[in-house]
C-alpha atoms as a PDB file:
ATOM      1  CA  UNK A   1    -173.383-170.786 243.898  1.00  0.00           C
ATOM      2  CA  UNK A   2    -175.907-167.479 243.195  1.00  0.00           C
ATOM      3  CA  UNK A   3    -174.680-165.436 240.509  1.00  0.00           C
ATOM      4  CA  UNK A   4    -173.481-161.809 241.291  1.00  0.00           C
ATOM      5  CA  UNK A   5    -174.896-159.313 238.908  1.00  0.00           C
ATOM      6  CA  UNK A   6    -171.965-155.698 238.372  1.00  0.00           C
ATOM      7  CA  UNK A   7    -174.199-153.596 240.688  1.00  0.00           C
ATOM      8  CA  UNK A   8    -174.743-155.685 243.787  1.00  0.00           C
ATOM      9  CA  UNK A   9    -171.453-155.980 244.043  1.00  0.00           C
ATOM     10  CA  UNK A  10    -170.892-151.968 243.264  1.00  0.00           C
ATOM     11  CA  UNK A  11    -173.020-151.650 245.915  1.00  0.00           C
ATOM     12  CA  UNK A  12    -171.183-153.824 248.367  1.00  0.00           C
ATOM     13  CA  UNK A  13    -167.888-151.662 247.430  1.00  0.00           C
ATOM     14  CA  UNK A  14    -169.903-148.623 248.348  1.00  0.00           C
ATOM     15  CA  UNK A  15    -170.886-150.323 251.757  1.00  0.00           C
ATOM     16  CA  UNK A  16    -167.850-151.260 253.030  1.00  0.00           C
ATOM     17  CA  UNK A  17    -166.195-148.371 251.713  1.00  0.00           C
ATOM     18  CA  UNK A  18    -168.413-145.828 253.234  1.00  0.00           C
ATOM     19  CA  UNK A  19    -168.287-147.826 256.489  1.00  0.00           C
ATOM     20  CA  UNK A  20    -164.803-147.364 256.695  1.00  0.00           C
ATOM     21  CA  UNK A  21    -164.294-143.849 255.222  1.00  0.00           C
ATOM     22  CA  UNK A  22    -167.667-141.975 256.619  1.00  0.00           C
ATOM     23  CA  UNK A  23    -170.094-143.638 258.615  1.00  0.00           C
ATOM     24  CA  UNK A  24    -167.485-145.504 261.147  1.00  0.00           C
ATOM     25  CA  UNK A  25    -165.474-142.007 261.586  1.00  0.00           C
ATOM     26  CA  UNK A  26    -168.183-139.830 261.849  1.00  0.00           C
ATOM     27  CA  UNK A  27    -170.111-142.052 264.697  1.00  0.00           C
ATOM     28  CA  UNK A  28    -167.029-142.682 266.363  1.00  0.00           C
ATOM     29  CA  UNK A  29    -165.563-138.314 265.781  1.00  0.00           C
ATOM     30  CA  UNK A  30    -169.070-137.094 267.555  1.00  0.00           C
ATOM     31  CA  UNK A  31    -168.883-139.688 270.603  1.00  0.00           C
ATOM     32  CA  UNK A  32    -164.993-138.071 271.188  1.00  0.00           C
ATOM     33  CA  UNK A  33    -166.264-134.605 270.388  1.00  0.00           C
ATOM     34  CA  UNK A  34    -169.266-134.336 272.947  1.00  0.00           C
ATOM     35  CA  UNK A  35    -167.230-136.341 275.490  1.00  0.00           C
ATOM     36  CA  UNK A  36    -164.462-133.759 275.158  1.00  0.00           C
ATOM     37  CA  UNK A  37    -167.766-131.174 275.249  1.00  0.00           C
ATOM     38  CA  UNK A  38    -168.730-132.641 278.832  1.00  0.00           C
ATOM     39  CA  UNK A  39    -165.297-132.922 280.221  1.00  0.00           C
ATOM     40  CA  UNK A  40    -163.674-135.805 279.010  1.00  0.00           C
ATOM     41  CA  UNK A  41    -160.532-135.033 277.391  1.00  0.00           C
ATOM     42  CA  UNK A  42    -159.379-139.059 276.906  1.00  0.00           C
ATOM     43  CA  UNK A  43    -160.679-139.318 273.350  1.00  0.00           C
ATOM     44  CA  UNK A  44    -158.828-135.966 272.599  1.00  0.00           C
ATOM     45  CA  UNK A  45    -155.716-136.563 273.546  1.00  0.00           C
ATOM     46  CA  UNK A  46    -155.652-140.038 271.487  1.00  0.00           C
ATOM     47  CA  UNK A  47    -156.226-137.600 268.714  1.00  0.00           C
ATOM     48  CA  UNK A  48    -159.670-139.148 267.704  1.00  0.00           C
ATOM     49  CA  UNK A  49    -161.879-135.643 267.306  1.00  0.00           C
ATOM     50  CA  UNK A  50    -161.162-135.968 263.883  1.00  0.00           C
ATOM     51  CA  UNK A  51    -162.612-137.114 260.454  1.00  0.00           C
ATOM     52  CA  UNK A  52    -159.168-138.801 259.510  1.00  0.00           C
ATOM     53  CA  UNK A  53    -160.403-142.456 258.877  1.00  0.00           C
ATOM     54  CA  UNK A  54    -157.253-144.018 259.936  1.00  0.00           C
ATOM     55  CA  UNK A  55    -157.402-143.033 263.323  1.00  0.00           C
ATOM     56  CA  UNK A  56    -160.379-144.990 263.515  1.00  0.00           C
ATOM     57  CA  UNK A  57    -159.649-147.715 262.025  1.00  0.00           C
ATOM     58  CA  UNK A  58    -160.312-150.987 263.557  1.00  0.00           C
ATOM     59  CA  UNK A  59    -158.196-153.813 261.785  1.00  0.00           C
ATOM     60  CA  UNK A  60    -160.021-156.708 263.126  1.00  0.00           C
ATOM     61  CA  UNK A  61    -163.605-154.944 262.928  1.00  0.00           C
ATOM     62  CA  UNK A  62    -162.786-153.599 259.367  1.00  0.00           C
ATOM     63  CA  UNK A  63    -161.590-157.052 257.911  1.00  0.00           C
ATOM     64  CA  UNK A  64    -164.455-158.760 259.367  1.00  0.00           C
ATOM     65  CA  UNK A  65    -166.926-156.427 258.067  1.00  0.00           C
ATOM     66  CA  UNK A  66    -165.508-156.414 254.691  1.00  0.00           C
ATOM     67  CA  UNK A  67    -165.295-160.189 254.877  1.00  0.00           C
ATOM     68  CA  UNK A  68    -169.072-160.668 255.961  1.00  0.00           C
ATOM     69  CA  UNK A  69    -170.365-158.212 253.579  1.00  0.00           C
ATOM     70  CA  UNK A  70    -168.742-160.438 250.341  1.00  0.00           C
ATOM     71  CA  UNK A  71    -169.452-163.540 251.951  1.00  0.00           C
ATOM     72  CA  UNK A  72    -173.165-162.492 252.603  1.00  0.00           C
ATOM     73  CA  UNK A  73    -173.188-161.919 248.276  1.00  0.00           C
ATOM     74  CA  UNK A  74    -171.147-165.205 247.302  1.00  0.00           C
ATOM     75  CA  UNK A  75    -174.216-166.960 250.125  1.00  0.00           C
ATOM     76  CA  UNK A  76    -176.794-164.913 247.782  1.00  0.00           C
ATOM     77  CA  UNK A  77    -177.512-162.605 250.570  1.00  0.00           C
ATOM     78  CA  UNK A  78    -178.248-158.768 250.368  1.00  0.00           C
ATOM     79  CA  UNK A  79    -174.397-157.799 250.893  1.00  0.00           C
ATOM     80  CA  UNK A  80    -174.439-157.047 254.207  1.00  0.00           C
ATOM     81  CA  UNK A  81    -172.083-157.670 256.974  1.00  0.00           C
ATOM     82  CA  UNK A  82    -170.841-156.699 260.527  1.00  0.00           C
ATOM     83  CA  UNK A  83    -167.856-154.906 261.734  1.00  0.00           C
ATOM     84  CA  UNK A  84    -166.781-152.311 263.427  1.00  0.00           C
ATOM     85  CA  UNK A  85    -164.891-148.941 263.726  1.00  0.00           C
ATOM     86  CA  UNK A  86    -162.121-148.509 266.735  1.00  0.00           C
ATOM     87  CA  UNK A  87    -164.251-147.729 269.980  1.00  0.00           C
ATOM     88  CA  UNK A  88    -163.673-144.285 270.893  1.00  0.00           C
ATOM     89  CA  UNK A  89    -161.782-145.019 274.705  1.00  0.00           C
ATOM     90  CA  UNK A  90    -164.305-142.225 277.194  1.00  0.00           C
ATOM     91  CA  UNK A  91    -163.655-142.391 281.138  1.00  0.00           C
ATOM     92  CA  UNK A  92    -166.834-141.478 282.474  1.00  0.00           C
ATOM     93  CA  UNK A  93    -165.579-140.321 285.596  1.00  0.00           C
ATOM     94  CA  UNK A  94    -164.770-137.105 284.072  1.00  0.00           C
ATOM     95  CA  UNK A  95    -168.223-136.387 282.164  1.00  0.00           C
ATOM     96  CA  UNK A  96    -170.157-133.298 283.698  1.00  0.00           C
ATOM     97  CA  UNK A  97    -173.896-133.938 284.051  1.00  0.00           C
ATOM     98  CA  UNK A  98    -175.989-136.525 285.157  1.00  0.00           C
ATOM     99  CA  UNK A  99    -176.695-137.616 281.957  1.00  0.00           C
ATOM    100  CA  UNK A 100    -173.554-137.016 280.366  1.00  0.00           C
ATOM    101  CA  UNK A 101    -172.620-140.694 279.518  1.00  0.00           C
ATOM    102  CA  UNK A 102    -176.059-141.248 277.710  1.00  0.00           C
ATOM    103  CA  UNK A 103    -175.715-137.740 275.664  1.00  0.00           C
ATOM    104  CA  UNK A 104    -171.917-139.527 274.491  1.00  0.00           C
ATOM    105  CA  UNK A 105    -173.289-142.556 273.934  1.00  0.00           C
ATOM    106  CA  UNK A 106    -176.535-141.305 271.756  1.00  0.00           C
ATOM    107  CA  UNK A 107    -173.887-138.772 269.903  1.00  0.00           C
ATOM    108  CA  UNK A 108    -172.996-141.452 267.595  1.00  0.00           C
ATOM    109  CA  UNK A 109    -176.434-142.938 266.124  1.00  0.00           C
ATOM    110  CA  UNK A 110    -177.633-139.426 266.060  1.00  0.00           C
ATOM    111  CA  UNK A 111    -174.376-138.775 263.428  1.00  0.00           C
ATOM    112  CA  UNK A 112    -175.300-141.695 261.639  1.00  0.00           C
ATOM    113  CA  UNK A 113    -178.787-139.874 261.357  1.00  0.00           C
ATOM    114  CA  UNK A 114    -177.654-137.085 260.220  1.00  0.00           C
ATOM    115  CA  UNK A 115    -175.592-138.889 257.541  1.00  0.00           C
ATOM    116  CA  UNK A 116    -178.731-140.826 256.246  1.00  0.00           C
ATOM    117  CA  UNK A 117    -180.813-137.152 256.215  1.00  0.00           C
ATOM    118  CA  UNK A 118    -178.381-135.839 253.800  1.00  0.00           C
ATOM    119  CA  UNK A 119    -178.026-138.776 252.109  1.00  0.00           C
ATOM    120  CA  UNK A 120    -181.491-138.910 251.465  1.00  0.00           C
ATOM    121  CA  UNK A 121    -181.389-135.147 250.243  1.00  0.00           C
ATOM    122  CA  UNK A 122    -179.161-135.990 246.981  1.00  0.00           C
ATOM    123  CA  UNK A 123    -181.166-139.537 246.762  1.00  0.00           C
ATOM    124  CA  UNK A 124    -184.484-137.575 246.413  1.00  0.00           C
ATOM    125  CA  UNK A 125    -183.047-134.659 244.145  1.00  0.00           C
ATOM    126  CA  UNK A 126    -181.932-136.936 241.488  1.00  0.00           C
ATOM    127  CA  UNK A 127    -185.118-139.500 242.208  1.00  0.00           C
ATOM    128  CA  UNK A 128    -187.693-136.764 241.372  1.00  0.00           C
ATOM    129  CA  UNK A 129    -185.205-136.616 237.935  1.00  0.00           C
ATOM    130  CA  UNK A 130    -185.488-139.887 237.085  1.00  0.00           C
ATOM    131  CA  UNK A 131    -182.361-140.798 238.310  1.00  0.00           C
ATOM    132  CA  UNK A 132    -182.323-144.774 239.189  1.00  0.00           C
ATOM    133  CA  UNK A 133    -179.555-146.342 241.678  1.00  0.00           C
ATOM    134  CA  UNK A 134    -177.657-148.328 239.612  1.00  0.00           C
ATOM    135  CA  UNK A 135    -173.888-148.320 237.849  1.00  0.00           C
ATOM    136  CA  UNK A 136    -174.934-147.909 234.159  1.00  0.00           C
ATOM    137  CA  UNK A 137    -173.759-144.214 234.378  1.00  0.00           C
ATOM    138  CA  UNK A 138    -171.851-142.046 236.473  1.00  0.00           C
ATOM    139  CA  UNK A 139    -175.050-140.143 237.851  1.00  0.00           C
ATOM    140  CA  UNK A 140    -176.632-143.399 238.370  1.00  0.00           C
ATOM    141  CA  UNK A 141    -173.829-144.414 240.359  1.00  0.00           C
ATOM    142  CA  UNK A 142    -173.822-141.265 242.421  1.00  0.00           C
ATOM    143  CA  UNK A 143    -177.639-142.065 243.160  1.00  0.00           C
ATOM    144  CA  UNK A 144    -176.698-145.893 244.329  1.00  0.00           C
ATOM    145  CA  UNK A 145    -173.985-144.626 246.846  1.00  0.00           C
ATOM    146  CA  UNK A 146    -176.930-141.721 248.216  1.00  0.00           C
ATOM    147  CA  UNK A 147    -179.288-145.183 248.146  1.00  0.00           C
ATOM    148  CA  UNK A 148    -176.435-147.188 249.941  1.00  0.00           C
ATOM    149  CA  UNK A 149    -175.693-144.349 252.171  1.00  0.00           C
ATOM    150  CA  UNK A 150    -179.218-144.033 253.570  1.00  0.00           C
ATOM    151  CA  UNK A 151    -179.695-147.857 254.077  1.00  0.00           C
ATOM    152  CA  UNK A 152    -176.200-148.203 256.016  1.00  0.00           C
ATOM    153  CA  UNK A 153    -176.279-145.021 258.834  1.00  0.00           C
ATOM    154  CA  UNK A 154    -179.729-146.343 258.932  1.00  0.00           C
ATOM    155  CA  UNK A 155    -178.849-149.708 260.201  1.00  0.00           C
ATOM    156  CA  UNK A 156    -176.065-148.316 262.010  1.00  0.00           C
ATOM    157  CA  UNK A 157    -177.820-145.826 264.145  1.00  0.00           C
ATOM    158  CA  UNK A 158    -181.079-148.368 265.187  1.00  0.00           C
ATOM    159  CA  UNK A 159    -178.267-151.469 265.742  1.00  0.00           C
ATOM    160  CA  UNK A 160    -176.689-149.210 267.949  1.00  0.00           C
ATOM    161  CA  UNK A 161    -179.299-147.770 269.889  1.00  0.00           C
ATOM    162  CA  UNK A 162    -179.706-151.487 270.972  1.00  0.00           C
ATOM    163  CA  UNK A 163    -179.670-151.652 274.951  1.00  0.00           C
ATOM    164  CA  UNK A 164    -176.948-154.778 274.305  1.00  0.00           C
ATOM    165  CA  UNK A 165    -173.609-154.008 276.001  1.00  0.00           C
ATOM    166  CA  UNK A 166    -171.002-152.963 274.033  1.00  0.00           C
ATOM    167  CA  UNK A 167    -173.054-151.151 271.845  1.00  0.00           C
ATOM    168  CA  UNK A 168    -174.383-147.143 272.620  1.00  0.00           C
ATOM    169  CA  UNK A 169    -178.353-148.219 273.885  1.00  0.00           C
ATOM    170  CA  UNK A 170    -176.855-150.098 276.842  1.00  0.00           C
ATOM    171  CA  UNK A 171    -175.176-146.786 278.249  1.00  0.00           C
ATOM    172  CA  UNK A 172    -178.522-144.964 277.449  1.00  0.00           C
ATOM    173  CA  UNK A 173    -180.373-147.826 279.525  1.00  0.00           C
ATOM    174  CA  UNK A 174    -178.374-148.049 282.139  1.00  0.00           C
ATOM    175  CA  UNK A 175    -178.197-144.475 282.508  1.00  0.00           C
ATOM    176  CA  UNK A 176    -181.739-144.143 282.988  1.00  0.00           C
ATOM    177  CA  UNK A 177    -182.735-147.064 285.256  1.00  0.00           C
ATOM    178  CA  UNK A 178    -181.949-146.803 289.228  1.00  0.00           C
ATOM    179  CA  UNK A 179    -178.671-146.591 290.543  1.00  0.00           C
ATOM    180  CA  UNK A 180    -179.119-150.391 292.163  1.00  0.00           C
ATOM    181  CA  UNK A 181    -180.881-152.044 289.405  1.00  0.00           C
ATOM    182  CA  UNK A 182    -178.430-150.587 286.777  1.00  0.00           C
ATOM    183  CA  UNK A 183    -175.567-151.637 288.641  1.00  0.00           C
ATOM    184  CA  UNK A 184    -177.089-155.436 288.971  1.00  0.00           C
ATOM    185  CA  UNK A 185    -178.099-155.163 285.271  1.00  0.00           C
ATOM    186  CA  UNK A 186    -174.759-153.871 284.077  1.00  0.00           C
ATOM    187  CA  UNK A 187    -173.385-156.344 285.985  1.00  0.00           C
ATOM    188  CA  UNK A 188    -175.045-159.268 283.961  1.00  0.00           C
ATOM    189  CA  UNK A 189    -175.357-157.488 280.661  1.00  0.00           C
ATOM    190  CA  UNK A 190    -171.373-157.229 280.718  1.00  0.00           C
ATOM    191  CA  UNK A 191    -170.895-160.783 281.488  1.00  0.00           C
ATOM    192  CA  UNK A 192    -173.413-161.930 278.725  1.00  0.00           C
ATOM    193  CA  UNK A 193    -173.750-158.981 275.924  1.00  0.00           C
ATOM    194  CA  UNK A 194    -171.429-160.528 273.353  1.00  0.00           C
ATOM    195  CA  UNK A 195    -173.024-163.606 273.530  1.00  0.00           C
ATOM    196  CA  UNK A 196    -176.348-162.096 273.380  1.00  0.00           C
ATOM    197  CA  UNK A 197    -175.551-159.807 270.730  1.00  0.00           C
ATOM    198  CA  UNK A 198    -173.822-162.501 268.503  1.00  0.00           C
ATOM    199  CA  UNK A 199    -176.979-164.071 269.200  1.00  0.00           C
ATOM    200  CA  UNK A 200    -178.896-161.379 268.467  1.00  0.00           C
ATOM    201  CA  UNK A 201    -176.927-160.933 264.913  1.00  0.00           C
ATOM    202  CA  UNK A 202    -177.723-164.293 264.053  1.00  0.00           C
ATOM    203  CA  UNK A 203    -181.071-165.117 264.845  1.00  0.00           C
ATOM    204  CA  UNK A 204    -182.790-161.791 264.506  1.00  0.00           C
ATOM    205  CA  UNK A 205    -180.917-159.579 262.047  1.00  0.00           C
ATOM    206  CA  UNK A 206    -183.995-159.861 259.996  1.00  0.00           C
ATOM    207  CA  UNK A 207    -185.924-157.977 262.992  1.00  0.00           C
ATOM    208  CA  UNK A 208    -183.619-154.763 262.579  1.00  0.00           C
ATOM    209  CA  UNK A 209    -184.092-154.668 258.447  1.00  0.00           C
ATOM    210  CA  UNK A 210    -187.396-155.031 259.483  1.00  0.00           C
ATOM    211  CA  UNK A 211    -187.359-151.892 260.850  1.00  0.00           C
ATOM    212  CA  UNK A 212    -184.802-150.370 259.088  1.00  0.00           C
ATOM    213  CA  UNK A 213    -186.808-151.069 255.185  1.00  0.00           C
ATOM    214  CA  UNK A 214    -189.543-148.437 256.332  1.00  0.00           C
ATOM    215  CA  UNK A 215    -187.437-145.849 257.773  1.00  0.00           C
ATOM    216  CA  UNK A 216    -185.114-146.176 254.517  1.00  0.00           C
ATOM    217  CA  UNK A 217    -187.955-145.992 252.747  1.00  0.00           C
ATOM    218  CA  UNK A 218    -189.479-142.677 254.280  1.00  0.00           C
ATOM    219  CA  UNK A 219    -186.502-140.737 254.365  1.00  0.00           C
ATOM    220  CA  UNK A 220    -185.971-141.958 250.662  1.00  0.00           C
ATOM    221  CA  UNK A 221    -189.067-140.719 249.706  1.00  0.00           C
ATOM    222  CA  UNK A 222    -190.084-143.634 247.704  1.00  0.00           C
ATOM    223  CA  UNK A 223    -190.260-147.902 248.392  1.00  0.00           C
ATOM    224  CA  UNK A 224    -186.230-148.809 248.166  1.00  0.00           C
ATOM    225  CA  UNK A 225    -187.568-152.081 250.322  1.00  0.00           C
ATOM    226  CA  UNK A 226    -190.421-153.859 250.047  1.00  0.00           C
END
């Protein structure tokens, strides 16, 4: 069994935790806030415009993301899992626009963006100081949650712009294709997009960090991945 070093798994605390406190609220507050923009009251009324963690708290998606993120550091991994926050319930019947649903749907990885730009702010104030992510200090643990914070609404905004049903791309895609072929897609993507995506999370995880290590990296300001 790999051996876990103090700060890998400081920084798995700092994952899951700002999953569950930050990231997952925030994506999940700005899909209910610019539904409730474009006409959709649903996600207001269940009281979910709001930063409050709890009320979007998935039990199953938040154990299993915990869960996955340890387990991925006992297997030697980097100490990162999948789960999810509570999906924020939008009837698109009400939405105003033609492209209301994908402007929703987009809300969320475009919060997640936001999140990793300020992140990435305080990561590159205290870089340019010297400052090193790690837990030997109390400033050096404030720079590994900025580090953590970028690399997590990273992943979370590019995994969910994936055009994989449930997840926020497949509303974008279907949005934008024809009325018959979206319907015919949607149709089959429904059917299929867990498996696919389960798929997807287990074969070719590796091609999101692939994408995700340079994007971290430029909004860092310096190589975090190599």
């Amino acid at each position: 069994m790999p051996s876990l070093n103090s700060i890998d798994i400081a920084q798995a605390v700092i994952f899951v935790g700002m999953f569950l406190l930050i990231s997952g609220p925030v994506h999940e507050c700005a899909h209910a806030f610019v539904a409730w923009r474009l006409g959709d009251g649903t996600a207001k009324l269940f009281g979910r415009i709001s930063l409050n963690p709890v009320r979007h708290f998935d039990p199953i998606g938040g154990t299993l993301l915990a869960g996955s993120v340890f387990l991925s550091l006992i297997a030697g991994g980097a100490g990162i899992g999948f789960g999810w926050a509570k999906p924020t319930p939008v009837n698109p019947y009400n939405l105003r626009g033609r492209h209301a649903d994908s402007f929703v749907a987009a809300a969320g990885p475009l919060s997640n963006l936001v999140l990793a730009v300020l992140f990435a702010a305080g990561f590159q104030l205290l870089h340019r100081n010297g400052i090193v992510a790690d837990n030997t200090t109390a400033i050096n643990m404030v720079q590994l949650v900025f580090q953590t914070g970028i690399t997590l609404n990273v992943m979370l905004m590019l995994f969910n712009l994936l055009p994989i049903p449930p997840l926020d791309g497949s509303h974008v895609l279907f949005d934008f294709l024809a009325p018959g072929t979206s319907q015919q897609l949607r149709g089959v993507m429904n059917q299929y997009g867990i498996m696919i995506l389960v798929l997807f999370i287990f074969f070719g995880g590796h091609l999101i960090f692939s994408v995700v290590a340079p994007v971290v990296n430029f909004l860092a300001g310096t190589r975090i991945y190599y």
